[in-house]
N, C-alpha and C. Protein backbone atom coordinates (compact mmCIF):
# COMPACT_ATOMS: atom_id res chain seq x y z
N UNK A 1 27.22 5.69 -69.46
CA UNK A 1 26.00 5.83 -70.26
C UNK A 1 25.41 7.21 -70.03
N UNK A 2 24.99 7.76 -70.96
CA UNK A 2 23.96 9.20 -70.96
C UNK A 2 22.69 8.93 -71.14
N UNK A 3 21.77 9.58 -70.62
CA UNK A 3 19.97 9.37 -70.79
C UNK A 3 19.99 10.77 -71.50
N UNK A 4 19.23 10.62 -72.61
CA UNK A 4 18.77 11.96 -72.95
C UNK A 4 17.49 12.25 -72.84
N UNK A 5 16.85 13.23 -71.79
CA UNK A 5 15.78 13.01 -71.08
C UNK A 5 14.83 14.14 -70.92
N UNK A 6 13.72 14.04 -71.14
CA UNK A 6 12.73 15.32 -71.05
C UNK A 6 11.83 14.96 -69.66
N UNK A 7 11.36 15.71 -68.58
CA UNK A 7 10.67 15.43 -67.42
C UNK A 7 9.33 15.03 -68.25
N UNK A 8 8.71 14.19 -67.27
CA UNK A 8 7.36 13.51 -67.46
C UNK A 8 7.14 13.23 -69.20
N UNK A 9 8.22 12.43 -69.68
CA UNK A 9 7.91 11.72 -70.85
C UNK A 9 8.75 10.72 -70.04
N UNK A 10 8.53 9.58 -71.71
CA UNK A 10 8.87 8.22 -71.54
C UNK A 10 10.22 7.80 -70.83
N UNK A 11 11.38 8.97 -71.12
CA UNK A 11 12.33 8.60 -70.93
C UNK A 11 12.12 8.10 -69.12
N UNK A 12 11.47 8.59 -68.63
CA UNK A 12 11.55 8.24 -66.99
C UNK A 12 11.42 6.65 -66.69
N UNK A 13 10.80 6.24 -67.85
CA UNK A 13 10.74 4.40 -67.63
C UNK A 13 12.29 4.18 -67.89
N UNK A 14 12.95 4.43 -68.27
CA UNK A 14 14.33 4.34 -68.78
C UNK A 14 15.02 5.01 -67.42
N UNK A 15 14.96 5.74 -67.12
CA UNK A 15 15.51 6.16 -65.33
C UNK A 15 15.22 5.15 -64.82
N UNK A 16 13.79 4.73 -64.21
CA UNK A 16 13.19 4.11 -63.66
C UNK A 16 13.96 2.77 -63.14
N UNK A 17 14.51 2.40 -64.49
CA UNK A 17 15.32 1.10 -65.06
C UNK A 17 16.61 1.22 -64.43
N UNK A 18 17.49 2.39 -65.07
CA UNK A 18 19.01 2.45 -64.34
C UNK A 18 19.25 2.42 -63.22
N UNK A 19 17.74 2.78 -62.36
CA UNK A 19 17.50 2.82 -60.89
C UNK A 19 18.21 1.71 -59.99
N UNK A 20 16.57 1.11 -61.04
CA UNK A 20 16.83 -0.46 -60.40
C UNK A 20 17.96 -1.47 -60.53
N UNK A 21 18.73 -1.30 -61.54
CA UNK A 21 20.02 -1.60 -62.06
C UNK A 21 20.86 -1.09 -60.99
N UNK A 22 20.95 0.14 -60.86
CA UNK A 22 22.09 0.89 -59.83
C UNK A 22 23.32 1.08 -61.06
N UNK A 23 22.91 1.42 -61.74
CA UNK A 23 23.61 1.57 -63.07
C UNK A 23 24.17 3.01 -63.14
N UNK A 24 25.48 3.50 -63.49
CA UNK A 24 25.94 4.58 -63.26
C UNK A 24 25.38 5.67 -64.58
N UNK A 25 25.30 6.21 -64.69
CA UNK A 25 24.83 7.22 -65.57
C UNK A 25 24.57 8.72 -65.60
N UNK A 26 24.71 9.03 -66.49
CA UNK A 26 24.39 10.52 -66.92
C UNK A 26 23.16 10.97 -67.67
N UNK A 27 22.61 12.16 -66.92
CA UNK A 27 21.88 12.55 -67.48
C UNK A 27 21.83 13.67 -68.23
N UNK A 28 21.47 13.85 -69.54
CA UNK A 28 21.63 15.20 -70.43
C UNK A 28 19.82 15.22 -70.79
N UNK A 29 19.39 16.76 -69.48
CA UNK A 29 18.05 17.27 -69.89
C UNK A 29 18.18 17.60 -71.31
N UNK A 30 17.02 17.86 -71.62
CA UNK A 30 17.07 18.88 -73.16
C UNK A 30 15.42 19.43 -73.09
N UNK A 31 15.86 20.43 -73.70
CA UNK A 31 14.64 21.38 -74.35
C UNK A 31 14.05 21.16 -75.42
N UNK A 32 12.75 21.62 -75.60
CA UNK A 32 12.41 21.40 -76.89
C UNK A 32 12.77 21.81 -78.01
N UNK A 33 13.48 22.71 -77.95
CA UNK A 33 14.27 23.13 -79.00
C UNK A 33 15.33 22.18 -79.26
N UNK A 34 16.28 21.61 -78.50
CA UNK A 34 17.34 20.98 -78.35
C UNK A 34 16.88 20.09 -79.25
N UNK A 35 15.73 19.28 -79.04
CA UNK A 35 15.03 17.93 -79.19
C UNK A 35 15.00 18.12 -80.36
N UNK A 36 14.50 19.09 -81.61
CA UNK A 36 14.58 19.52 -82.73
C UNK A 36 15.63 19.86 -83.35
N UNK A 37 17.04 20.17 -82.58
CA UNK A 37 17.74 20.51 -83.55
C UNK A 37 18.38 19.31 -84.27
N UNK A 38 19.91 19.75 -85.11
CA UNK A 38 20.24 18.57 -85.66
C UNK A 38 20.90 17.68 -84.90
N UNK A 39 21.57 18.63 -83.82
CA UNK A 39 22.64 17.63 -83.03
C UNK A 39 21.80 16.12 -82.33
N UNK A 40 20.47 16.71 -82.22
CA UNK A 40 19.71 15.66 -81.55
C UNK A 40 18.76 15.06 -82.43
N UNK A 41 18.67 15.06 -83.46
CA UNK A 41 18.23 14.15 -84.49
C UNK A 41 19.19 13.27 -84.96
N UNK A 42 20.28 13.56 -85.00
CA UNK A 42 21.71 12.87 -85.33
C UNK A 42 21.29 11.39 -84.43
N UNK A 43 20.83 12.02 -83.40
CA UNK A 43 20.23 10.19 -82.31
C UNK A 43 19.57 10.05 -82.59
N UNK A 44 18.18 10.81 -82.54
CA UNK A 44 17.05 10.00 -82.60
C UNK A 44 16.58 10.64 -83.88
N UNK A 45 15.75 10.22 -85.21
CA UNK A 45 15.58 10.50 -86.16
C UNK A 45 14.32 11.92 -86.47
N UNK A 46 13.50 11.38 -85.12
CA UNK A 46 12.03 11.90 -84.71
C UNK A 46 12.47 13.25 -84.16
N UNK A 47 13.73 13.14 -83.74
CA UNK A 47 14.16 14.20 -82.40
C UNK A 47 13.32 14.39 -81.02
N UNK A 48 12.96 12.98 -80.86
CA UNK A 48 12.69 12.60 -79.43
C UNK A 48 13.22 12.07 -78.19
N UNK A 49 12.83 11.77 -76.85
CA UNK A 49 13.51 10.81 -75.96
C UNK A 49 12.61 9.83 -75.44
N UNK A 50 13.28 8.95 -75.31
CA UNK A 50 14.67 8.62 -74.99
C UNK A 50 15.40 8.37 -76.03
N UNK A 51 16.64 8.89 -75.10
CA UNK A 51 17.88 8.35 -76.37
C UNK A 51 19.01 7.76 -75.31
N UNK A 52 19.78 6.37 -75.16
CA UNK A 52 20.61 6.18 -74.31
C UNK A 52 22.11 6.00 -75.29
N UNK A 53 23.02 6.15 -75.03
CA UNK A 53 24.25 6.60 -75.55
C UNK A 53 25.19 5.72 -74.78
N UNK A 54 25.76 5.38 -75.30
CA UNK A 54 27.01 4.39 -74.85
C UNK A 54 28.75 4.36 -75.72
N UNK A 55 29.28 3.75 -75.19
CA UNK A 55 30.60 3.80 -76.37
C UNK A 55 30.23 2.86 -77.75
N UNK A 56 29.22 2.54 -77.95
CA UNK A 56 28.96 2.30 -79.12
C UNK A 56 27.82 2.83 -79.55
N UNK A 57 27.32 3.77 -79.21
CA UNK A 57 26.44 4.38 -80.27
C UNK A 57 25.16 4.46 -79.15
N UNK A 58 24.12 4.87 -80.01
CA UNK A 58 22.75 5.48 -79.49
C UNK A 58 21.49 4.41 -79.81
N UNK A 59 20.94 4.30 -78.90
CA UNK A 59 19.59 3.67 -78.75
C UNK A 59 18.43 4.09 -78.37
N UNK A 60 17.45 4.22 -79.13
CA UNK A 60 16.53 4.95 -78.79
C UNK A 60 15.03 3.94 -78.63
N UNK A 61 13.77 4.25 -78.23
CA UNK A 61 12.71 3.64 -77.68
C UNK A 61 12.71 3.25 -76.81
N UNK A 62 11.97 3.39 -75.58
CA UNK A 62 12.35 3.09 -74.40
C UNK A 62 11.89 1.72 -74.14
N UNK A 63 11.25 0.44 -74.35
CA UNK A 63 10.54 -0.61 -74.21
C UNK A 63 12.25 -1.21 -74.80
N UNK A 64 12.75 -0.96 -75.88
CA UNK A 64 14.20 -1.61 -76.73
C UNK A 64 14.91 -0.66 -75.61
N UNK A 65 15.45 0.07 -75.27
CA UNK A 65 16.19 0.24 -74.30
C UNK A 65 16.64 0.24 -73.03
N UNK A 66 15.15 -0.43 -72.19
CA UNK A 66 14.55 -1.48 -71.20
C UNK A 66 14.92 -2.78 -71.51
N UNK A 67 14.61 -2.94 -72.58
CA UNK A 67 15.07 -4.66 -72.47
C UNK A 67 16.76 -4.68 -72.88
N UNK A 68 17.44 -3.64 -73.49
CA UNK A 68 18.62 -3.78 -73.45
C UNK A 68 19.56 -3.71 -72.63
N UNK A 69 19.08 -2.93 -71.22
CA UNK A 69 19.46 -3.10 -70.31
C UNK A 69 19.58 -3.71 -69.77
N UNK A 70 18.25 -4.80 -69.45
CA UNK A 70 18.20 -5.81 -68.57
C UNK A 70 19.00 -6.88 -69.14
N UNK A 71 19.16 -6.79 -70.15
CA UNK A 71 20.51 -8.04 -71.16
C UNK A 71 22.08 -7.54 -70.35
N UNK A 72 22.06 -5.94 -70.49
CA UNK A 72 23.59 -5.69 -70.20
C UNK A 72 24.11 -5.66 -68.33
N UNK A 73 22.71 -6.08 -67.77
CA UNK A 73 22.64 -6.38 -66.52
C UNK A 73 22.30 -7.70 -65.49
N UNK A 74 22.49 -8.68 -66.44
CA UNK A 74 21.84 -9.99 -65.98
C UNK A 74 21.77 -10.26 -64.59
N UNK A 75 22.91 -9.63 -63.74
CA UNK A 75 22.92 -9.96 -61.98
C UNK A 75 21.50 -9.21 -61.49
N UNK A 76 21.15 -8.16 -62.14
CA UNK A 76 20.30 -7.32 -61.48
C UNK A 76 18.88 -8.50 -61.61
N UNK A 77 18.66 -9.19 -61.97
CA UNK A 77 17.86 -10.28 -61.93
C UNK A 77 16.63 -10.08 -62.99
N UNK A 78 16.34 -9.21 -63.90
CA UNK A 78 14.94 -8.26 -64.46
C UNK A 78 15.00 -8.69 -65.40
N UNK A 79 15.62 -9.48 -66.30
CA UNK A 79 15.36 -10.66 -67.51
C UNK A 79 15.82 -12.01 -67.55
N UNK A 80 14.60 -12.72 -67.60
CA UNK A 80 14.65 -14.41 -67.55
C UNK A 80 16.20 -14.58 -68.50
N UNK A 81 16.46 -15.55 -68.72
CA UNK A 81 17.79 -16.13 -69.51
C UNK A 81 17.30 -16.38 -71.07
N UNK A 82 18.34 -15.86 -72.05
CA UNK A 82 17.15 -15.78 -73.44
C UNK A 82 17.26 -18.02 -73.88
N UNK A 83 15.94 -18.03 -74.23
CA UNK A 83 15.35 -18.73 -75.01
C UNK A 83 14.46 -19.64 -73.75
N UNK A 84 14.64 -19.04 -73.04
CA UNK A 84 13.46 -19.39 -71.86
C UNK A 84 11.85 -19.23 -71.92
N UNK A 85 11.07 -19.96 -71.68
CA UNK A 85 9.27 -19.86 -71.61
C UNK A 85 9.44 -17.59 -71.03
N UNK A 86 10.59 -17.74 -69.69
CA UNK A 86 9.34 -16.16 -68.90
C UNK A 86 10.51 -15.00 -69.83
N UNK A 87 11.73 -15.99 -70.75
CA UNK A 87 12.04 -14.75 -71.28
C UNK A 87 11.22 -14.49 -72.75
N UNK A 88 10.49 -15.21 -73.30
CA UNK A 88 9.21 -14.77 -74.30
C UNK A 88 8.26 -14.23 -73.61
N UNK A 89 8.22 -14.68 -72.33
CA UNK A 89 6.96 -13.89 -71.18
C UNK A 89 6.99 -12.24 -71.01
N UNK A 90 8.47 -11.80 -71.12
CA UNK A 90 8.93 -10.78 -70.92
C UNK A 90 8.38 -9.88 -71.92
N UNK A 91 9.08 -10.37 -72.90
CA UNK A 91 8.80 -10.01 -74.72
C UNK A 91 7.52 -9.79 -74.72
N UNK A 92 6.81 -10.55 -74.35
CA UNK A 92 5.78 -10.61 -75.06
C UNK A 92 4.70 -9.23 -73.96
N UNK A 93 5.01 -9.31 -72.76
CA UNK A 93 4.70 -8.08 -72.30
C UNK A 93 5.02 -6.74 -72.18
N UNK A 94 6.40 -6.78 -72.82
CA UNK A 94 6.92 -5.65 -73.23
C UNK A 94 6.14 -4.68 -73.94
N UNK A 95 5.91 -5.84 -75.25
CA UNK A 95 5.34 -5.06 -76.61
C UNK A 95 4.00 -5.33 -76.14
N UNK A 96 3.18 -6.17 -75.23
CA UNK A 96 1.81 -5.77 -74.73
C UNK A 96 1.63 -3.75 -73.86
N UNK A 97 2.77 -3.72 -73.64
CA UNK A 97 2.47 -2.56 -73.15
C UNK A 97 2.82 -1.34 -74.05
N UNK A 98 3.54 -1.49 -74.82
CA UNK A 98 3.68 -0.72 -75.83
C UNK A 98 2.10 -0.75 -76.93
N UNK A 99 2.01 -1.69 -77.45
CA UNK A 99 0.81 -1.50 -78.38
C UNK A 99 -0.87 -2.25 -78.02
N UNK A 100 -0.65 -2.22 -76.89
CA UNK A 100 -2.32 -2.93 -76.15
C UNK A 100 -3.12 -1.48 -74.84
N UNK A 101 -2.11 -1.60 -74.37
CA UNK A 101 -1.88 -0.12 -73.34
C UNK A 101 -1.45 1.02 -73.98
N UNK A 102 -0.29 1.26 -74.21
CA UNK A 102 0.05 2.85 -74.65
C UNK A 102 -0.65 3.63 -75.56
N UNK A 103 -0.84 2.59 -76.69
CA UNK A 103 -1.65 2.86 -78.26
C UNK A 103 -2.88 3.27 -77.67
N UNK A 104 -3.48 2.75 -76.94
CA UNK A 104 -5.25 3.73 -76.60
C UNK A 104 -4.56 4.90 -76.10
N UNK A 105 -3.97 4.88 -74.77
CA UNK A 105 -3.85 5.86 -74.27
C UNK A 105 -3.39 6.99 -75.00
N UNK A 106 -2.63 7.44 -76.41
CA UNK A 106 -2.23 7.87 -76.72
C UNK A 106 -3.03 8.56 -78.06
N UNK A 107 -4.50 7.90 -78.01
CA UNK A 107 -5.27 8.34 -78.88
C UNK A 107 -6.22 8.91 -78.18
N UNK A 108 -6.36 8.40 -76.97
CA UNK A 108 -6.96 9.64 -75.74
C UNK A 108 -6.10 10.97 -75.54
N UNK A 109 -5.45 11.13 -75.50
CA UNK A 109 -4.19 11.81 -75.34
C UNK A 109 -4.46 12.74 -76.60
N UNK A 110 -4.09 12.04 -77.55
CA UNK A 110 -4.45 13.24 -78.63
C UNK A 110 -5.81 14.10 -79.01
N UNK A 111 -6.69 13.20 -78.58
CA UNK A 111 -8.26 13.80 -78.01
C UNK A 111 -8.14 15.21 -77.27
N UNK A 112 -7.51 14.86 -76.26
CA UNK A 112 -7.75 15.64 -75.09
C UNK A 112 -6.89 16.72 -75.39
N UNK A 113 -5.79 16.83 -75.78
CA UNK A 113 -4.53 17.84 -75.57
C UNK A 113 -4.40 18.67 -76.97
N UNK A 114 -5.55 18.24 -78.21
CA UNK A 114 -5.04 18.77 -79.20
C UNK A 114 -5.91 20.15 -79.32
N UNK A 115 -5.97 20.94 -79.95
CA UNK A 115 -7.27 22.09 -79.91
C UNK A 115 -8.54 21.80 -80.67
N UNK A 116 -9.09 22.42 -80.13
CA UNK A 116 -10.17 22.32 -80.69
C UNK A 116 -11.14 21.41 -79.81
N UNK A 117 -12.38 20.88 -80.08
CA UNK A 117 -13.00 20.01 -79.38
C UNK A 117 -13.03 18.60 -79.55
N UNK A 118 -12.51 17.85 -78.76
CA UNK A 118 -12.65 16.24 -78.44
C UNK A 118 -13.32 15.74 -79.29
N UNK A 119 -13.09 14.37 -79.91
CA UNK A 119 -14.05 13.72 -80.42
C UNK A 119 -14.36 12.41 -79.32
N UNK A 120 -15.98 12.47 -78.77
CA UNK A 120 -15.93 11.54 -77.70
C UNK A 120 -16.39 10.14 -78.17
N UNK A 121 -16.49 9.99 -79.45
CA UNK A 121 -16.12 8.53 -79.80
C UNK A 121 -15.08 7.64 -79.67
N UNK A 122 -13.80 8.88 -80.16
CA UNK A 122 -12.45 7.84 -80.53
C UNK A 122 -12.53 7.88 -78.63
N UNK A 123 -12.34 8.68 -78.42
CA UNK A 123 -12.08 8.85 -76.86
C UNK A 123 -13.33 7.39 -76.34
N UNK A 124 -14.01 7.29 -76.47
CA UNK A 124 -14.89 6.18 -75.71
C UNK A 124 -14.47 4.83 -76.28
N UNK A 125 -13.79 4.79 -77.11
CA UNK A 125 -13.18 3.69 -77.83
C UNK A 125 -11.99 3.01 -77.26
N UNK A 126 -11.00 4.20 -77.57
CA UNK A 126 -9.86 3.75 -77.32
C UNK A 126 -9.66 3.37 -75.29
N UNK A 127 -10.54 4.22 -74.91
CA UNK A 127 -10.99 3.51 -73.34
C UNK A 127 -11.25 2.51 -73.10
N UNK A 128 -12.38 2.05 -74.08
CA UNK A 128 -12.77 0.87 -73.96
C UNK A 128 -11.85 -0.33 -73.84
N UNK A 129 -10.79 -0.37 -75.10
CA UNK A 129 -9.51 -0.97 -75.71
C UNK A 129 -8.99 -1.16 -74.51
N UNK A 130 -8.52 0.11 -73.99
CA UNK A 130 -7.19 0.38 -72.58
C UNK A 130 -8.24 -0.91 -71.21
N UNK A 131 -9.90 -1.06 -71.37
CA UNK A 131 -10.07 -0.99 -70.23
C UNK A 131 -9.94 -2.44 -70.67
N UNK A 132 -10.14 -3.15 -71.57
CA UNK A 132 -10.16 -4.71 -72.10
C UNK A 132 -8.22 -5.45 -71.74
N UNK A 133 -7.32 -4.19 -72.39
CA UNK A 133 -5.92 -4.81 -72.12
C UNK A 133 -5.80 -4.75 -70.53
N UNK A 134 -6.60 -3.76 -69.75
CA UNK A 134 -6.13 -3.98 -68.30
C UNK A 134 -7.12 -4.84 -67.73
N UNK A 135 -8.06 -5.67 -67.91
CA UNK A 135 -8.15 -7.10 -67.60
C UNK A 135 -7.62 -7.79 -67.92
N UNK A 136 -6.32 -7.65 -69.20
CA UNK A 136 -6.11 -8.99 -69.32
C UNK A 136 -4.80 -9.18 -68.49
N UNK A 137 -4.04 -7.62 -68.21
CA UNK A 137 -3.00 -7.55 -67.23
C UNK A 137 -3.45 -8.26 -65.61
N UNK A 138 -4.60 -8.18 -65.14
CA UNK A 138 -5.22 -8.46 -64.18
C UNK A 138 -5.90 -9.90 -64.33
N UNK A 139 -5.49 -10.56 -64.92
CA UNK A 139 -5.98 -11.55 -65.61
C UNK A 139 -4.44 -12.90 -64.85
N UNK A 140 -3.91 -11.89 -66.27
CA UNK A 140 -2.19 -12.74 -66.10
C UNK A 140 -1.67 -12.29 -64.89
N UNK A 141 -1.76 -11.76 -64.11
CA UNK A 141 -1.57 -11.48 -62.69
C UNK A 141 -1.80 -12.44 -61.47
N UNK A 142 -3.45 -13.08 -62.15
CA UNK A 142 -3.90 -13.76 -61.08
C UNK A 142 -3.90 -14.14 -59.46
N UNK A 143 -3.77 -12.60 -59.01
CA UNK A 143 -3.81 -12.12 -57.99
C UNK A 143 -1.99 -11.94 -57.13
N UNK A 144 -0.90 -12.38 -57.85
CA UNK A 144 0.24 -12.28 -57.76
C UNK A 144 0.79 -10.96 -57.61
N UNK A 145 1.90 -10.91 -57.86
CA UNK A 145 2.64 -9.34 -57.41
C UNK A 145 3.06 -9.11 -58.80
N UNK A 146 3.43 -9.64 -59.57
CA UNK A 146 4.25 -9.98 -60.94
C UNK A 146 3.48 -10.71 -62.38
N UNK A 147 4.39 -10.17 -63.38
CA UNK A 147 3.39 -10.69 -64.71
C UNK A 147 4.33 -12.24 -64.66
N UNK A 148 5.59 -11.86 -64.45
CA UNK A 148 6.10 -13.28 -64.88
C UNK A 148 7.32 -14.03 -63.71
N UNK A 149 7.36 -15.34 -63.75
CA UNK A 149 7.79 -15.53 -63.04
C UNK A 149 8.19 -15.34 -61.37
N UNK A 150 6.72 -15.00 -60.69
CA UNK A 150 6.63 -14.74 -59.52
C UNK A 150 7.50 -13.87 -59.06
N UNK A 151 8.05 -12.66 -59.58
CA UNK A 151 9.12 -11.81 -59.25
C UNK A 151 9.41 -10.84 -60.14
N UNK A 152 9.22 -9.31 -59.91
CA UNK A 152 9.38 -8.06 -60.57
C UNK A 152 10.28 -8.24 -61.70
N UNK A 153 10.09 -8.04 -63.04
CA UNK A 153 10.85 -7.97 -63.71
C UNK A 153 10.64 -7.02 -64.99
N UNK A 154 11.44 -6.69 -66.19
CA UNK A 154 11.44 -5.63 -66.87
C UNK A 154 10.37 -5.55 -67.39
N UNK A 155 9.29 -6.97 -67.49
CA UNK A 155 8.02 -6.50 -67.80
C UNK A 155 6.96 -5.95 -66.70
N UNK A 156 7.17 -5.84 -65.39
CA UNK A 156 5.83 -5.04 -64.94
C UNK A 156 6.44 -3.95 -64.82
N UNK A 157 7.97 -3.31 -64.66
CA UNK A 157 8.53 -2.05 -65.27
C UNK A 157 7.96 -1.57 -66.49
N UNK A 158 7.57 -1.79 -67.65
CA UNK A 158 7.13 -1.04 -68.62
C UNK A 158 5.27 -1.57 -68.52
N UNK A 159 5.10 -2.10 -68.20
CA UNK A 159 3.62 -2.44 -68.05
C UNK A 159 2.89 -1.61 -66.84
N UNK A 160 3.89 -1.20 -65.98
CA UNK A 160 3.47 -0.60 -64.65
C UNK A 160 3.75 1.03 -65.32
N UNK A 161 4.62 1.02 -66.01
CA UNK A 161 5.23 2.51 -66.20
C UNK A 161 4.11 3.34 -66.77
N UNK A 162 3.51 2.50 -68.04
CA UNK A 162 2.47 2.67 -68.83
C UNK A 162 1.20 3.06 -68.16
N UNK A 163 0.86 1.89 -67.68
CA UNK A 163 -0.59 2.13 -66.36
C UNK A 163 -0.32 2.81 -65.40
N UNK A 164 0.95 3.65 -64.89
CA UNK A 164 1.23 4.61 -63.74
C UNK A 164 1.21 6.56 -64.46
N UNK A 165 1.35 6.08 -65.84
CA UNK A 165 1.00 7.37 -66.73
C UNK A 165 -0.75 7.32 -67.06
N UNK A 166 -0.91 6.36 -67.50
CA UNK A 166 -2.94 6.24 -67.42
C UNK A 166 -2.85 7.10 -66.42
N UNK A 167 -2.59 6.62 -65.35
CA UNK A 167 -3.68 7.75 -63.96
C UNK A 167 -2.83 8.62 -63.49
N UNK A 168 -1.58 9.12 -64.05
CA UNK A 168 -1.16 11.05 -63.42
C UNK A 168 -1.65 11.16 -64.55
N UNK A 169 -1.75 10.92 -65.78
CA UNK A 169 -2.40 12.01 -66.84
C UNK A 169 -4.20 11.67 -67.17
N UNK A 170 -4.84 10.91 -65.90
CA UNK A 170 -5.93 11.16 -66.33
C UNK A 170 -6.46 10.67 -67.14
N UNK A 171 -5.94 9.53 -67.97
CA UNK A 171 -6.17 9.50 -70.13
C UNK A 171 -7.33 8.08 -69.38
N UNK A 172 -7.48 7.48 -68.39
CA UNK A 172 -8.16 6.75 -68.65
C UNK A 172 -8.20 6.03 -67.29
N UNK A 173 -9.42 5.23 -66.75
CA UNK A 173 -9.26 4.67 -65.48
C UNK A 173 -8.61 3.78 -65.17
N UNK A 174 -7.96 3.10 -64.11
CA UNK A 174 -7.37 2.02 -64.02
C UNK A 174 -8.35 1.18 -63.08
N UNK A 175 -8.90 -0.51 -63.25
CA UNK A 175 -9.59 -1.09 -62.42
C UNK A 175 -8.80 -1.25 -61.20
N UNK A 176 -9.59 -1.94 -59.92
CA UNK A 176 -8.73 -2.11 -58.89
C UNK A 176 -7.64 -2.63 -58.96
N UNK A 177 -7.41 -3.55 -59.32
CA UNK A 177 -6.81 -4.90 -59.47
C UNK A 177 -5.54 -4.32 -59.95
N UNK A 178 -5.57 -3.57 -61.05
CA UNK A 178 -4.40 -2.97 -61.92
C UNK A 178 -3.74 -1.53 -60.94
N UNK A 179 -4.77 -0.64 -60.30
CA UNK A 179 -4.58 0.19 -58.98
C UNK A 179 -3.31 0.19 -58.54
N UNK A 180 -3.83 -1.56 -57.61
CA UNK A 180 -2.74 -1.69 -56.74
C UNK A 180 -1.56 -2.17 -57.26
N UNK A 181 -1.32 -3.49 -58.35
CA UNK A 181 -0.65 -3.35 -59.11
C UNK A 181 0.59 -2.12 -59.61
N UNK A 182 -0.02 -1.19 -59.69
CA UNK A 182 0.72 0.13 -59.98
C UNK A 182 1.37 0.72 -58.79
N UNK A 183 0.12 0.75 -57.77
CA UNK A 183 1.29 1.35 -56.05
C UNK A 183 2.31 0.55 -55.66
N UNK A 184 1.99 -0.70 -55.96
CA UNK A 184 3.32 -1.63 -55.56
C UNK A 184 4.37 -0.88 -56.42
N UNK A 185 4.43 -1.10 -57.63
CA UNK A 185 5.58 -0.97 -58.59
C UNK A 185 6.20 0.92 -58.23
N UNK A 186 5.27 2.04 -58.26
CA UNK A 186 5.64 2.91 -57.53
C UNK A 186 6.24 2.88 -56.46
N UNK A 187 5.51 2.37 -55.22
CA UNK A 187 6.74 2.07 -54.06
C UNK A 187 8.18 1.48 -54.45
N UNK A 188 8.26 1.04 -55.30
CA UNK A 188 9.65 0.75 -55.10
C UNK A 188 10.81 1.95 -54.92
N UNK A 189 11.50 1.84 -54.17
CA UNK A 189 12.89 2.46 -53.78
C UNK A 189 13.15 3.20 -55.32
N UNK A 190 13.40 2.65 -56.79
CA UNK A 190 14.04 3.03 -57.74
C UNK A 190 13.13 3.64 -58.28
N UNK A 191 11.77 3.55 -58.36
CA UNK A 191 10.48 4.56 -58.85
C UNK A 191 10.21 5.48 -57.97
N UNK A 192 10.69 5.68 -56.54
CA UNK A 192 10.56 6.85 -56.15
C UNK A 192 11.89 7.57 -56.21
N UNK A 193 12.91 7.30 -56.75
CA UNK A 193 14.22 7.90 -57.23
C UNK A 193 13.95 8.84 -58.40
N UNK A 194 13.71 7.85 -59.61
CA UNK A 194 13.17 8.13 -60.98
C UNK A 194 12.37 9.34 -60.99
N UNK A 195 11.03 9.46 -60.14
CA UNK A 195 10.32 10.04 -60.45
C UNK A 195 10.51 11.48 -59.54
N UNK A 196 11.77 11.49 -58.30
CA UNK A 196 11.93 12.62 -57.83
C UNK A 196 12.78 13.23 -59.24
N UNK A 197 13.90 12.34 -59.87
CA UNK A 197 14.87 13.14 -61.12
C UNK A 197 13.35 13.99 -62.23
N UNK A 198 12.74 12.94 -62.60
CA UNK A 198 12.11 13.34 -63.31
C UNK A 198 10.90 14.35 -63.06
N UNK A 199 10.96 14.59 -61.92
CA UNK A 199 9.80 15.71 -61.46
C UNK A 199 9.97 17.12 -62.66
């Protein structure tokens, strides 16, 4: 397998993953230029990353290429068995972290990083949003280590990945509860791998 990978973007949840897998792989950095040309639109349409590559072709989004992993890895233990209650549990926190979490953060994000001056409405908004989905992560937690099934799996990987970018980039606070949540999932052995590649 190849990662096609830019430092401190998404693709690192996708490291993060092969980590924990122990999954053999390659990595192909790219530039921003690279990312634009055609050879790399040929994968991804946007000319973004992630892009993972296999003998059958290219997959791109990292939340769909997280959970495709954890399918092509079942020993590694990180997805329930499909048509199971914690494998909809999974699902269903997957895409909680994709569009409950990321989606504010990413309208903070465009606040902050674009020129010109902030608008501190959307910005007090979309905070607000981020600070409502991380009670409800802290919620479904109920003081546990894990969203599902009493044991780390591909959903507090992208739920943790998400809320571990909230606070290096600043876009928004994290409550306690969600904090520690996040140092756990950092300590792990394969997130401090990930994030030395991806430095």
């Amino acid at each position: 397998m190849r990662l096609y990978h830019t430092p401190r973007s998404r693709s690192t949840r996708v490291l993060f993953m092969l980590e924990e897998l122990g999954a053999p792989y390659e990595l192909a950095l790219l530039t921003t230029a690279e990312r634009r040309g055609d050879i790399h639109r040929a994968r991804h349409p946007l000319g973004r990353v992630p892009v993972l590559e296999d003998g059958s072709g290219c997959l791109f989004e990292s939340a769909a290429i997280c959970l495709q992993l954890a399918d092509l890895y079942p020993d590694a233990g990180l997805i329930a068995a499909p048509g199971t209650r914690e494998r909809g549990l999974q699902y269903q926190w997957a895409f909680f972290a994709m569009a409950e979490l990321e989606a504010p953060l990413m309208d903070v994000a465009r606040q902050l990083w674009a020129e010109g001056d902030p608008h501190q409405d959307v910005i007090d908004a979309a905070r607000a949003r981020f600070a409502e989905a991380d009670g409800a992560v802290v919620a479904a937690l109920g003081g546990g280590q894990s969203l599902v099934g009493g044991r780390f799996s591909v959903a507090d990987l992208l739920v943790g990945g998400v809320c571990g970018f909230a606070r290096r980039a600043e876009l928004a606070p994290l409550s306690p509860g969600l904090a520690t949540y996040v140092d756990r999932i950092e300590a792990r052995p394969a997130h401090v791998r990930a994030a030395a590649v991806a430095a």
